[in-house]
N, C-alpha and C. Protein backbone atom coordinates (compact mmCIF):
# COMPACT_ATOMS: atom_id res chain seq x y z
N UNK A 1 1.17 -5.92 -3.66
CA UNK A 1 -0.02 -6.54 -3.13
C UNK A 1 -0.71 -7.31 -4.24
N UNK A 2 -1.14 -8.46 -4.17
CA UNK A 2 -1.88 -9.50 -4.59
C UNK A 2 -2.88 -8.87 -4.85
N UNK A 3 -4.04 -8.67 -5.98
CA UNK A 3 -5.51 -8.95 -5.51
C UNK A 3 -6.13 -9.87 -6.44
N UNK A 4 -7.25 -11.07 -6.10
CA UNK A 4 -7.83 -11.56 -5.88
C UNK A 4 -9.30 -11.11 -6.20
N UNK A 5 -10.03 -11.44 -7.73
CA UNK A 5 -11.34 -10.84 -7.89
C UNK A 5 -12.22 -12.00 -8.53
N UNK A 6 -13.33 -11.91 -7.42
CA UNK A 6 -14.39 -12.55 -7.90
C UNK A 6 -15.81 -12.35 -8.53
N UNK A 7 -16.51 -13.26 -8.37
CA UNK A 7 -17.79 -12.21 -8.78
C UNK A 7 -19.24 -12.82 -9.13
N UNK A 8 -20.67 -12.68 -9.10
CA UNK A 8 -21.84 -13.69 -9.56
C UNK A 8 -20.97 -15.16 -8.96
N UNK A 9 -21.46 -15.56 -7.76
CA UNK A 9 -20.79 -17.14 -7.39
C UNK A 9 -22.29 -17.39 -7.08
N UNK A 10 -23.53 -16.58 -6.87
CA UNK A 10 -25.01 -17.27 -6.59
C UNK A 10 -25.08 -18.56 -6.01
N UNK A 11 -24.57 -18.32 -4.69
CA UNK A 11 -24.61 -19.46 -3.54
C UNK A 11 -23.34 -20.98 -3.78
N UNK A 12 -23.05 -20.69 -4.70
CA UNK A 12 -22.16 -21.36 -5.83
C UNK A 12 -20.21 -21.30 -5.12
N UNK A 13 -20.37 -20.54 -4.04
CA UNK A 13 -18.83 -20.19 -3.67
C UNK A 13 -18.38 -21.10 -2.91
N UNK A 14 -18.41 -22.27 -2.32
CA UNK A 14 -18.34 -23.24 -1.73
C UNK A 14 -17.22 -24.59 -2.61
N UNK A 15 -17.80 -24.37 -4.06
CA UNK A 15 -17.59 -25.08 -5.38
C UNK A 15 -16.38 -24.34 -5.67
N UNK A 16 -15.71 -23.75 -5.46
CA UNK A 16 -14.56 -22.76 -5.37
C UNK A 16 -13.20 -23.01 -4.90
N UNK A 17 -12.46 -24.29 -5.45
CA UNK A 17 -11.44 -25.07 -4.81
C UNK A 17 -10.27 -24.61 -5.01
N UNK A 18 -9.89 -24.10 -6.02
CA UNK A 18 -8.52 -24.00 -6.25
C UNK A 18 -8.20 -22.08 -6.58
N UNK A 19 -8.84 -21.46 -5.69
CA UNK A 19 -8.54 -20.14 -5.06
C UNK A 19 -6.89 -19.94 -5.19
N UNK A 20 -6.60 -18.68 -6.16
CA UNK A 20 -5.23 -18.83 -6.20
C UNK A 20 -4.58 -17.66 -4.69
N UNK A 21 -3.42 -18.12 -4.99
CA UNK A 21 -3.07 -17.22 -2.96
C UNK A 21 -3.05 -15.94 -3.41
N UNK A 22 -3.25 -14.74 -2.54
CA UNK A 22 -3.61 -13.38 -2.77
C UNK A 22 -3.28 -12.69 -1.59
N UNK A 23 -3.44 -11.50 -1.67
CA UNK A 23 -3.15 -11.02 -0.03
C UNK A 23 -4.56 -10.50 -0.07
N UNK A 24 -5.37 -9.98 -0.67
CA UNK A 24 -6.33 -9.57 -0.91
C UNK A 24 -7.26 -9.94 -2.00
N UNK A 25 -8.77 -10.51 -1.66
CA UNK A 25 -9.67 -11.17 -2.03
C UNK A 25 -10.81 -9.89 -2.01
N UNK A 26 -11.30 -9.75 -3.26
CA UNK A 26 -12.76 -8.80 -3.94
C UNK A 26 -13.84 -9.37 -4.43
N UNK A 27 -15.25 -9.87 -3.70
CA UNK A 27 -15.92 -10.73 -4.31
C UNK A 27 -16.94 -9.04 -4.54
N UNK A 28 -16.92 -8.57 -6.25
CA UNK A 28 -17.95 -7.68 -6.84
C UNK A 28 -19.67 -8.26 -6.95
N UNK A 29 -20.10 -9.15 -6.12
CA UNK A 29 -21.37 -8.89 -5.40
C UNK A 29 -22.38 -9.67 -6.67
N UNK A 30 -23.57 -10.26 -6.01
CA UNK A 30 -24.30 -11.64 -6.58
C UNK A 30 -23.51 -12.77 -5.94
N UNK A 31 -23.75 -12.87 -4.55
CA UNK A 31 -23.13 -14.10 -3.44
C UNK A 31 -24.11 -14.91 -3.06
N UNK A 32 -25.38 -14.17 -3.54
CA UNK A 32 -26.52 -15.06 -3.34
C UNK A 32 -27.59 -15.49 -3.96
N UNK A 33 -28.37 -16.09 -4.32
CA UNK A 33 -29.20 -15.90 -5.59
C UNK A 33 -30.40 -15.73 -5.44
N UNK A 34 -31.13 -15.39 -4.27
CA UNK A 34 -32.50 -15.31 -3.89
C UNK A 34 -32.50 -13.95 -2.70
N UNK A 35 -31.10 -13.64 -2.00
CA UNK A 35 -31.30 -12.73 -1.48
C UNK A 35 -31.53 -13.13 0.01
N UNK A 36 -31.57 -14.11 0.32
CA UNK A 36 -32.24 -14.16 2.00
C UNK A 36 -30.88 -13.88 3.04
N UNK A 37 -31.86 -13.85 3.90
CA UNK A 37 -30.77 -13.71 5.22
C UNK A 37 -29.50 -14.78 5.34
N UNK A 38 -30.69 -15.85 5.18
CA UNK A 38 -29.50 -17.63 5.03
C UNK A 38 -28.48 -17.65 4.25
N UNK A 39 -29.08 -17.24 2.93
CA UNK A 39 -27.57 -17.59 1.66
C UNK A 39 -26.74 -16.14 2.45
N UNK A 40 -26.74 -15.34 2.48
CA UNK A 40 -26.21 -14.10 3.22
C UNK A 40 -25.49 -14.56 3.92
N UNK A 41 -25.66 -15.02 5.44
CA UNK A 41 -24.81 -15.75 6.34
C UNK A 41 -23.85 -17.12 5.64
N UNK A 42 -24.38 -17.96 5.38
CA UNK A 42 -23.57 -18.74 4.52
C UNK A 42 -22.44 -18.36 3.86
N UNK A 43 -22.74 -17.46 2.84
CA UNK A 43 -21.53 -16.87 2.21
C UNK A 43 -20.65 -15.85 3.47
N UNK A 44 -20.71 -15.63 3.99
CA UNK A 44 -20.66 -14.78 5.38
C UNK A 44 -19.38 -15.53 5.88
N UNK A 45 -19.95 -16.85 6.07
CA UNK A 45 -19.33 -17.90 6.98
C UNK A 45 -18.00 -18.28 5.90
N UNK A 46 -18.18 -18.95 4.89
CA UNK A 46 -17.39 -18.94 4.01
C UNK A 46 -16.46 -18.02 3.64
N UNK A 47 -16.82 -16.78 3.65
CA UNK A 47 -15.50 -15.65 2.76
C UNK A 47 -14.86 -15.41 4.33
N UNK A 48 -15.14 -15.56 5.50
CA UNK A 48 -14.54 -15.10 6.54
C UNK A 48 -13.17 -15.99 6.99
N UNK A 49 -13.55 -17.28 6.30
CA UNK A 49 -12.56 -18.68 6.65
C UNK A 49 -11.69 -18.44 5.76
N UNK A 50 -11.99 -17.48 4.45
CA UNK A 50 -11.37 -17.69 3.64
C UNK A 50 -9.51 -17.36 4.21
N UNK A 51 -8.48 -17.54 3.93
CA UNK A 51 -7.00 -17.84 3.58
C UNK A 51 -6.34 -16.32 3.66
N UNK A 52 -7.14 -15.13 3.42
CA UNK A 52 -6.42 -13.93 2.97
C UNK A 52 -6.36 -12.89 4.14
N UNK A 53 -5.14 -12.18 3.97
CA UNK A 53 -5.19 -10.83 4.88
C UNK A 53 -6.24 -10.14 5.26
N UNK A 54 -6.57 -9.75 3.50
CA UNK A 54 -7.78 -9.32 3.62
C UNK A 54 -9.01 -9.32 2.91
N UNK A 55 -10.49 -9.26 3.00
CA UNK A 55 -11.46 -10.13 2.30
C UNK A 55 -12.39 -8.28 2.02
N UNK A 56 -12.69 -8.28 0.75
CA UNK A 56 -13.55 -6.84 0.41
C UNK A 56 -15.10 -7.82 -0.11
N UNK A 57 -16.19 -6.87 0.08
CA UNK A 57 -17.05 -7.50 -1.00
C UNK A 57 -18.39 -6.53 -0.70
N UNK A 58 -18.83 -6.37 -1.91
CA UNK A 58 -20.11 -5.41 -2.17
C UNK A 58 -21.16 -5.89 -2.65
N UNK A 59 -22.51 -5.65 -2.66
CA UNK A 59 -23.56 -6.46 -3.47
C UNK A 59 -23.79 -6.08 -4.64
N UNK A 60 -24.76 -7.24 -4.92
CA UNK A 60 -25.23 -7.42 -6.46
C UNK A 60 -26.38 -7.13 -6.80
N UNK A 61 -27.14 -7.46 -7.60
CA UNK A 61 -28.46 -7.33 -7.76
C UNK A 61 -29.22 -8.50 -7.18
N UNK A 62 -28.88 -9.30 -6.96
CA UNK A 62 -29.59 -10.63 -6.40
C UNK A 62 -29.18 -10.28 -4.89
N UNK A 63 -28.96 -9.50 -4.41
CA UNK A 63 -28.40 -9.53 -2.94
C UNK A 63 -29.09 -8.79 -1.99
N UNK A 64 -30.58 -8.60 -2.78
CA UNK A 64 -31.78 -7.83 -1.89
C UNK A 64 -31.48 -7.62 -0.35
N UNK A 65 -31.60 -8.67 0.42
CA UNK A 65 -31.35 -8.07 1.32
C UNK A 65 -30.32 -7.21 2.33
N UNK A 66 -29.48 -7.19 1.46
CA UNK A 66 -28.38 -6.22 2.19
C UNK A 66 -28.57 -4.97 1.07
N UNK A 67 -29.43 -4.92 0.47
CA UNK A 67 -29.22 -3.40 -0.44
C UNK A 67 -29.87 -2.42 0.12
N UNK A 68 -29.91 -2.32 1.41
CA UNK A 68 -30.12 -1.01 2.25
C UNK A 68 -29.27 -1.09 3.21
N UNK A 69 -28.76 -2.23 3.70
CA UNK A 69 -28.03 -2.17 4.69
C UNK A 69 -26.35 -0.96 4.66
N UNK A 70 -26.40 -0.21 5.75
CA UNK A 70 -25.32 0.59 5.66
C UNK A 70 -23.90 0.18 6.17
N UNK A 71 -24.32 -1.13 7.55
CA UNK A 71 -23.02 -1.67 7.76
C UNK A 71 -23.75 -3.40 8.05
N UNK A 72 -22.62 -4.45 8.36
CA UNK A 72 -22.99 -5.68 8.92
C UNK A 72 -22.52 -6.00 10.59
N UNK A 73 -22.72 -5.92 11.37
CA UNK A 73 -22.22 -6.06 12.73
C UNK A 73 -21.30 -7.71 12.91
N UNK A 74 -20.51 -7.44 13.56
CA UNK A 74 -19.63 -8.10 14.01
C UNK A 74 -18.45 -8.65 12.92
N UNK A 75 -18.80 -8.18 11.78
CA UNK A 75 -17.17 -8.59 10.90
C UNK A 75 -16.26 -8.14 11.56
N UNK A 76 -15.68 -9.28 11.15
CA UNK A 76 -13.85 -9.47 11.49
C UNK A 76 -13.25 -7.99 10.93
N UNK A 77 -11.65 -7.51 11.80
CA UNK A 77 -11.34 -6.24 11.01
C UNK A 77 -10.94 -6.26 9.80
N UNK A 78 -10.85 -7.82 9.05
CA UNK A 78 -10.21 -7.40 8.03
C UNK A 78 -11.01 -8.03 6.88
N UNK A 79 -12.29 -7.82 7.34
CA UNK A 79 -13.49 -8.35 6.06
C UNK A 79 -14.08 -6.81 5.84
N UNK A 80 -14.34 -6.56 4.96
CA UNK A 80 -14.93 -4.50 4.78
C UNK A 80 -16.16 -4.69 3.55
N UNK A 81 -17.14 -4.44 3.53
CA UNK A 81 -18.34 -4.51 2.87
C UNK A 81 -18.45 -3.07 2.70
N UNK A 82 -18.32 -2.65 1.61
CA UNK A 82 -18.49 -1.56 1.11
C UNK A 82 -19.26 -1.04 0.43
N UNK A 83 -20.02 -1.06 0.99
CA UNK A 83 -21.45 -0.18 0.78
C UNK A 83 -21.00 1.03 0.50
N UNK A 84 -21.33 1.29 -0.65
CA UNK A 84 -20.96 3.10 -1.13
C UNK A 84 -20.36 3.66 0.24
N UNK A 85 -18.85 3.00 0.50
CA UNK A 85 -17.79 3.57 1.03
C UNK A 85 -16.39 2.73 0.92
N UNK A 86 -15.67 3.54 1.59
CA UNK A 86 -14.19 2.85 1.20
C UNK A 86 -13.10 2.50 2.41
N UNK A 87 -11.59 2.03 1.63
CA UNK A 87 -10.77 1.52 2.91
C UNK A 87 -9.73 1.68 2.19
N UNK A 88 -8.49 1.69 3.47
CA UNK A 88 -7.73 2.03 2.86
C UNK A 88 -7.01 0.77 3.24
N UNK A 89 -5.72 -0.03 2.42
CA UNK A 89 -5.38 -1.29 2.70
C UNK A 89 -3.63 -0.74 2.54
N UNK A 90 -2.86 -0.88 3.31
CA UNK A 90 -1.31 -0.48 2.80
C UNK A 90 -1.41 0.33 1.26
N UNK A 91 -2.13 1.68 1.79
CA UNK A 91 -2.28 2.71 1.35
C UNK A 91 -2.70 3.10 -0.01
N UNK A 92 -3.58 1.77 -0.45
CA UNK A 92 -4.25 1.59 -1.60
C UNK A 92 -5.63 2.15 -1.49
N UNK A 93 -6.30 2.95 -2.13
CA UNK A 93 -7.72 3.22 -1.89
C UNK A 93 -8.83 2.42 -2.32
N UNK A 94 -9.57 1.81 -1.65
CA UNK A 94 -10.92 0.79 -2.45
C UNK A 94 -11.75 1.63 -1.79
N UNK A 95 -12.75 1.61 -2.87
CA UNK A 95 -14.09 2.06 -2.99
C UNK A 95 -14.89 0.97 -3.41
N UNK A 96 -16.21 0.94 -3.20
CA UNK A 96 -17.06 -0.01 -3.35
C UNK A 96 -18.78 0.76 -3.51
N UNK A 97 -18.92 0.90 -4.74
CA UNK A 97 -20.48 1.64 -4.78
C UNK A 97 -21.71 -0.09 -4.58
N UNK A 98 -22.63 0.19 -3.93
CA UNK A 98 -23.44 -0.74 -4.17
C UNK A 98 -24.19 -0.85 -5.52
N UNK A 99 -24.61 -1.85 -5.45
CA UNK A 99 -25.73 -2.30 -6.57
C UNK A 99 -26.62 -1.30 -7.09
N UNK A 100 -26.72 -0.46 -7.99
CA UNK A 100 -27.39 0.66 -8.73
C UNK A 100 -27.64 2.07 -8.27
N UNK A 101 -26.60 2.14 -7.11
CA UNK A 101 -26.69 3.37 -6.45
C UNK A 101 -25.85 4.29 -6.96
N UNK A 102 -26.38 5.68 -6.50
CA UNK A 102 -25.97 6.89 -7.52
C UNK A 102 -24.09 6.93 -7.38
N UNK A 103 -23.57 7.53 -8.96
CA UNK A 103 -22.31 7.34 -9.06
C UNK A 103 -21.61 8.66 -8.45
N UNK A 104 -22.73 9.25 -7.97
CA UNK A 104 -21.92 10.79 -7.45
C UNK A 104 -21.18 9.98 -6.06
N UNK A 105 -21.50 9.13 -5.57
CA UNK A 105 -20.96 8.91 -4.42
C UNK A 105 -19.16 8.41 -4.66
N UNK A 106 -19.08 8.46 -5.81
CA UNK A 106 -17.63 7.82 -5.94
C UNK A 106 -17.05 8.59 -5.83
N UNK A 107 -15.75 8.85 -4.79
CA UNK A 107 -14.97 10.14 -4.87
C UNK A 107 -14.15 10.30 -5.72
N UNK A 108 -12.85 11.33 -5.76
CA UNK A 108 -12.32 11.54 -6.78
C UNK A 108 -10.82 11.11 -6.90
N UNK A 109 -10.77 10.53 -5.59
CA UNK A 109 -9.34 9.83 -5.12
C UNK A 109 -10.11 8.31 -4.69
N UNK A 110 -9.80 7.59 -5.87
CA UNK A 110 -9.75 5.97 -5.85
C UNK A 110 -8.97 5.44 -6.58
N UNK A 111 -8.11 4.05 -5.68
CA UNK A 111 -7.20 3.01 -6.65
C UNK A 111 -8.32 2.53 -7.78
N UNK A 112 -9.06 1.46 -6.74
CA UNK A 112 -9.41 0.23 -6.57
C UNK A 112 -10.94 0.53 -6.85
N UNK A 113 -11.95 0.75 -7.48
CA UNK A 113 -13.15 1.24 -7.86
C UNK A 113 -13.53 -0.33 -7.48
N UNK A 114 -14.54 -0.85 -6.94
CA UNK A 114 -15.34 -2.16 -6.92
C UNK A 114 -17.08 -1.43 -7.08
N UNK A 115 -17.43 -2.30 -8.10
CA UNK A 115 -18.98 -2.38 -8.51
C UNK A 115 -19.71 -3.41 -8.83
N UNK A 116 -20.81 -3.80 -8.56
CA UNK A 116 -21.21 -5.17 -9.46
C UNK A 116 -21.62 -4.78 -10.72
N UNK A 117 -22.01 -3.54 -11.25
CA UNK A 117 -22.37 -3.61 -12.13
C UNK A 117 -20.95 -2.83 -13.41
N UNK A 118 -21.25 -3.53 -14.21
CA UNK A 118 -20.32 -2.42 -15.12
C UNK A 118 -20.29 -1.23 -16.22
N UNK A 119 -19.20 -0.57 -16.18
CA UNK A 119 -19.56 0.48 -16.67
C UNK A 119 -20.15 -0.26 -18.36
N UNK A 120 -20.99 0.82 -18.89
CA UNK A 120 -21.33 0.43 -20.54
C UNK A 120 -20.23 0.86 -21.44
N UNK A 121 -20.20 -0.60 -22.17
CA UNK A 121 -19.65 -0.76 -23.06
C UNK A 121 -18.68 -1.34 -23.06
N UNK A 122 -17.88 -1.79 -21.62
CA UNK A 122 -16.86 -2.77 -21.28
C UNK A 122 -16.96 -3.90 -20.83
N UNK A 123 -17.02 -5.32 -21.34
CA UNK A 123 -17.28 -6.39 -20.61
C UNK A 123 -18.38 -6.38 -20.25
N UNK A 124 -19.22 -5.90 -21.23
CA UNK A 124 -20.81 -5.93 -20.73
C UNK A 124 -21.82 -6.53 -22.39
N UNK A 125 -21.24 -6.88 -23.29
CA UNK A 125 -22.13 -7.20 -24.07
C UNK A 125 -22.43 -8.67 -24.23
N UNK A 126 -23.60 -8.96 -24.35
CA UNK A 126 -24.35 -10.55 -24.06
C UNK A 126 -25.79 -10.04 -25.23
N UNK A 127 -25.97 -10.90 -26.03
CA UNK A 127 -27.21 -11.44 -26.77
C UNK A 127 -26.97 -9.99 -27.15
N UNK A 128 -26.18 -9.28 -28.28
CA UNK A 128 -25.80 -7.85 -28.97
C UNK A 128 -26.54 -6.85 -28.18
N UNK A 129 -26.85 -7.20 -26.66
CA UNK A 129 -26.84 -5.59 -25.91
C UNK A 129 -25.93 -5.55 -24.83
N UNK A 130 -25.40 -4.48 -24.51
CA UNK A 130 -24.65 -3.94 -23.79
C UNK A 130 -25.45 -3.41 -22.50
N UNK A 131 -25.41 -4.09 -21.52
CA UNK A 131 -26.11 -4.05 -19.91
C UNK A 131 -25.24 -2.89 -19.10
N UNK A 132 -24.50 -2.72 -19.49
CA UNK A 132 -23.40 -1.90 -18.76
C UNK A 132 -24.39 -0.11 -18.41
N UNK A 133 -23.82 0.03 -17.24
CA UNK A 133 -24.22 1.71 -16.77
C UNK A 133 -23.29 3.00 -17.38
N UNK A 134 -24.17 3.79 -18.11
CA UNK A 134 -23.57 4.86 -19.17
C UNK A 134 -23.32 5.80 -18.03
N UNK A 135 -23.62 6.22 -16.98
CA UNK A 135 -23.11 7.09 -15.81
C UNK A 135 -21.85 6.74 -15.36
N UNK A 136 -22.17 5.18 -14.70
CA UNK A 136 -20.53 4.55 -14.11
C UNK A 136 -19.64 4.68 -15.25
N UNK A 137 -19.60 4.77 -16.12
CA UNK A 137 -18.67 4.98 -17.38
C UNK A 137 -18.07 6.23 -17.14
N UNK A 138 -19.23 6.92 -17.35
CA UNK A 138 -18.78 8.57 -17.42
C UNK A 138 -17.78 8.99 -16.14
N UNK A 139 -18.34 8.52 -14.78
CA UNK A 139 -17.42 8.61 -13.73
C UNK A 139 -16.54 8.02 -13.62
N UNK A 140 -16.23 6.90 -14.02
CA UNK A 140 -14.57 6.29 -14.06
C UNK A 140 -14.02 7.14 -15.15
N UNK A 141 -14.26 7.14 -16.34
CA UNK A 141 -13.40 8.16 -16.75
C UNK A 141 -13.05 9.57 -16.40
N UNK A 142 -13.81 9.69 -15.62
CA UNK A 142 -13.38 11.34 -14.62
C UNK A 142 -12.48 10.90 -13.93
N UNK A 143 -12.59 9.95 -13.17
CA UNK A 143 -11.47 9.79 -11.81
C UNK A 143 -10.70 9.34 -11.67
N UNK A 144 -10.55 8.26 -13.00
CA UNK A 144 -9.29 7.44 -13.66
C UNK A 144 -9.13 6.34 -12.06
N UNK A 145 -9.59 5.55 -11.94
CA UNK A 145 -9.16 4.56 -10.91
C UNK A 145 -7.79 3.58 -11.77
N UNK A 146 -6.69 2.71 -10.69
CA UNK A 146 -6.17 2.49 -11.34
C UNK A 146 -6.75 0.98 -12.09
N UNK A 147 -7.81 0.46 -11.32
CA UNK A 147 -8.62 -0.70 -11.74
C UNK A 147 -10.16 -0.33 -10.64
N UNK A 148 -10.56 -0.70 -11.58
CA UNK A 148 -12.19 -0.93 -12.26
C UNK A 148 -12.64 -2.37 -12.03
N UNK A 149 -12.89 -3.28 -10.74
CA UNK A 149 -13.82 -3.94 -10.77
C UNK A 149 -15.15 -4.16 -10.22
N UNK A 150 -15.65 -5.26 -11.13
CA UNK A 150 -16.82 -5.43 -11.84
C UNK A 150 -17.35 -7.15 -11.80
N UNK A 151 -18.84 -7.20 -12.27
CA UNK A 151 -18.86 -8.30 -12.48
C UNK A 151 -20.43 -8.34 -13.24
N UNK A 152 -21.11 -9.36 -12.87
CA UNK A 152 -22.94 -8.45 -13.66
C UNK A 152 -23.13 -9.71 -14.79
N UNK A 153 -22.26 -9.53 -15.70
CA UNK A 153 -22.38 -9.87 -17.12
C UNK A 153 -21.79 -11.09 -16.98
N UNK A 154 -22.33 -12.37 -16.78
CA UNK A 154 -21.30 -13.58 -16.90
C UNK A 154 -21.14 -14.15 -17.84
N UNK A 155 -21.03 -13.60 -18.76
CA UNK A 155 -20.44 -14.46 -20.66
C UNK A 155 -19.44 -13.37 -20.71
N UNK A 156 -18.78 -12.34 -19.93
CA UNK A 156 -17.78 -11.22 -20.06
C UNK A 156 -17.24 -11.39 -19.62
N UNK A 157 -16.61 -12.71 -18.86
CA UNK A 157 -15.53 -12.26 -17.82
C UNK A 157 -14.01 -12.19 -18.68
N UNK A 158 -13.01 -11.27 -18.01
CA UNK A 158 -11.85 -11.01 -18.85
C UNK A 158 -11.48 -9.42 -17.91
N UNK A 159 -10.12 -9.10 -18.62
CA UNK A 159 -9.64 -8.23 -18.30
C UNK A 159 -9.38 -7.45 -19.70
N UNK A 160 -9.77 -6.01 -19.53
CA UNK A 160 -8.56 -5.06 -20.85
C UNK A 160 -8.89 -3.90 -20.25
N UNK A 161 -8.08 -3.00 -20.98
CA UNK A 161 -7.28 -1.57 -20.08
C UNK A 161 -7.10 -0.84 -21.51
N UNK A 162 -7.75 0.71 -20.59
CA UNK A 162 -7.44 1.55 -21.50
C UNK A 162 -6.48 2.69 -21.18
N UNK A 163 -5.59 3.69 -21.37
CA UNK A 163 -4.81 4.01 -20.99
C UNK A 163 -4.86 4.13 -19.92
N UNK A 164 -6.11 4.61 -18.99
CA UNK A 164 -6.17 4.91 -17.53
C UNK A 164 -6.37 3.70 -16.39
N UNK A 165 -6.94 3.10 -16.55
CA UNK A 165 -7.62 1.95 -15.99
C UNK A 165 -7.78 0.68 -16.39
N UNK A 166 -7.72 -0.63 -15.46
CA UNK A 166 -7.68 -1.50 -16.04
C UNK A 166 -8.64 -1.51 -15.46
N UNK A 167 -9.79 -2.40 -16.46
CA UNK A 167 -11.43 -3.07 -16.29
C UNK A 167 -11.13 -4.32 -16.17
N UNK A 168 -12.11 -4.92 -15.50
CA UNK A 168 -12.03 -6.68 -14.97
C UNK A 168 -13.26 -7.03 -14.55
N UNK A 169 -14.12 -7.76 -15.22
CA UNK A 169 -15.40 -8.36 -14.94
C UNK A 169 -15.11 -9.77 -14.43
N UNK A 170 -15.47 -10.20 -12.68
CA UNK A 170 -14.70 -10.76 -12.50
C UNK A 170 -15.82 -12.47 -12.10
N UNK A 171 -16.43 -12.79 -13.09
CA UNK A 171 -17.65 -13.46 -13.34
C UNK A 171 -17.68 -14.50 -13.10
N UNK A 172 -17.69 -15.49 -12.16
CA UNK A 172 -17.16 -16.95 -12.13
C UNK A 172 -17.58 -18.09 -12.70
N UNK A 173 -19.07 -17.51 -12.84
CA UNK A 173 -20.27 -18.46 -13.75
C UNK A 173 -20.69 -17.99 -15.12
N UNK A 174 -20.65 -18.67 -16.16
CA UNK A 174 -21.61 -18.34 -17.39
C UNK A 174 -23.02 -18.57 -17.25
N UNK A 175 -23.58 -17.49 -18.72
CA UNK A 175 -25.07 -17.41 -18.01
C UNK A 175 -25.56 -18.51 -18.04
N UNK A 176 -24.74 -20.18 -17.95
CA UNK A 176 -26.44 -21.19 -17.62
C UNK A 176 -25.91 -21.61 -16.22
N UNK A 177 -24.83 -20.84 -15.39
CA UNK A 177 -24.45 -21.37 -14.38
C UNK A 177 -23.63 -22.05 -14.14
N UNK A 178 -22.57 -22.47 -15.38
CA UNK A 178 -21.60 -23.43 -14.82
C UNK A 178 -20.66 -22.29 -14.36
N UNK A 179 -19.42 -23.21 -13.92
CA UNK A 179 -18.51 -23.02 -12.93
C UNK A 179 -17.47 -22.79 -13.80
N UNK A 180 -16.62 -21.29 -13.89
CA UNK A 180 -15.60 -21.57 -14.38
C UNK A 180 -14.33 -21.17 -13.49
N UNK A 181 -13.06 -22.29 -13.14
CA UNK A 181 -12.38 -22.08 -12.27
C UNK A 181 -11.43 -21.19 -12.98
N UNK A 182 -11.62 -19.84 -13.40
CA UNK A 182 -10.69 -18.77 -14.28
C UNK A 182 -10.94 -17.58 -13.26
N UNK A 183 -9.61 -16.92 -13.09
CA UNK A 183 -10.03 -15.75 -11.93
C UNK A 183 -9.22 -14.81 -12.16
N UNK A 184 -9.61 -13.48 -12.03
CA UNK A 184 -9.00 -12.19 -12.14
C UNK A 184 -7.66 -12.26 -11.12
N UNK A 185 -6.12 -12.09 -11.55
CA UNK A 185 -5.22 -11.60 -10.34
C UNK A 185 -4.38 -10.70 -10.79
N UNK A 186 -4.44 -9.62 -10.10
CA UNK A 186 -3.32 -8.83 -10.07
C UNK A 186 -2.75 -8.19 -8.89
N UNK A 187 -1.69 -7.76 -9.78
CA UNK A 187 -0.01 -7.39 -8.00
C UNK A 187 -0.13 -6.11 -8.91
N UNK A 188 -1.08 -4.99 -7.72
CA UNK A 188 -0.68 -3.75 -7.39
C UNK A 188 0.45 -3.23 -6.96
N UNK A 189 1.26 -1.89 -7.27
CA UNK A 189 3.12 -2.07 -6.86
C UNK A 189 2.10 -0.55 -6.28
């Protein structure tokens, strides 16, 4: 299986042309940059057209208004918003914690960990501080996912792996907003 990781596109996903093919597409959350209902639907409309089997995506910190929401009505079956819950895809496990919510909710059987924020100390340092969550740390290394994505930090985007897990901040913009067409892919076996 293909996957496909994105991440911080702040209304910006439209500008998004040369999408490489995937069977599975992960946008780790900041789809909107003010939070409203509108940019919400918009991006809505967009990731649903998108090309792939199947489409995952969780919020960000800019994504106020869905950060209570528990489900979205009427997605397609194969779009899954994972709000601190999971899916199972040809027998891969994704999990998806929301935007700053507690890490006890992550269970202890996950492939595919999706967060917007990242754990500290990986792909999280900008202007010599490290933004990253010292909890989400502590719990991926309990549960060993086999990948860890992420996004939050947009001067981090990249991939590296430590024996257990591969981390991937999957950032599409740097912090003044440009566009960079560079994208996380990997083939899960």
């Amino acid at each position: 299986m293909k996957i496909l990781q994105i991440s911080d596109t702040h209304n910006r996903h439209s500008l998004l042309s040369r999408l490489p093919i995937a069977d599975v597409i992960v946008h780790c959350g900041d789809f909107t940059e003010y939070g409203t209902e509108k940019e919400v639907l918009d991006f809505l409309n967009w990731f649903i057209e998108l090309p792939y089997r199947h489409k995952i995506f969780v919020t960000g910190n800019h994504d106020l208004c869905l950060w209570d929401a528990e489900s979205i009505e009427d997605l397609p079956d194969n779009v899954h918003f994972l709000q601190d819950r999971g899916c199972v895809i040809d027998n891969i496990v994704f999990f998806g914690l929301a935007y700053n919510h507690r890490v006890s909710l992550i269970p202890d059987k996950v492939d595919i960990l999706i967060t917007h924020e990242p754990p500290s100390m990986i792909l999280d340092k900008s202007y010599n501080t490290y933004w990253g969550n010292v909890p989400l740390r502590d719990k991926v290394f309990q549960v060993k996912p086999h990948y860890h994505l992420f996004g939050h930090e947009h001067n981090n985007q990249g991939v590296v792996k430590d024996k257990n897990t591969i981390f991937a901040n999957g950032a599409v913009l740097d912090d003044k907003y440009n566009l960079r067409e560079k994208y996380n892919l990997f083939t899960y076996i």
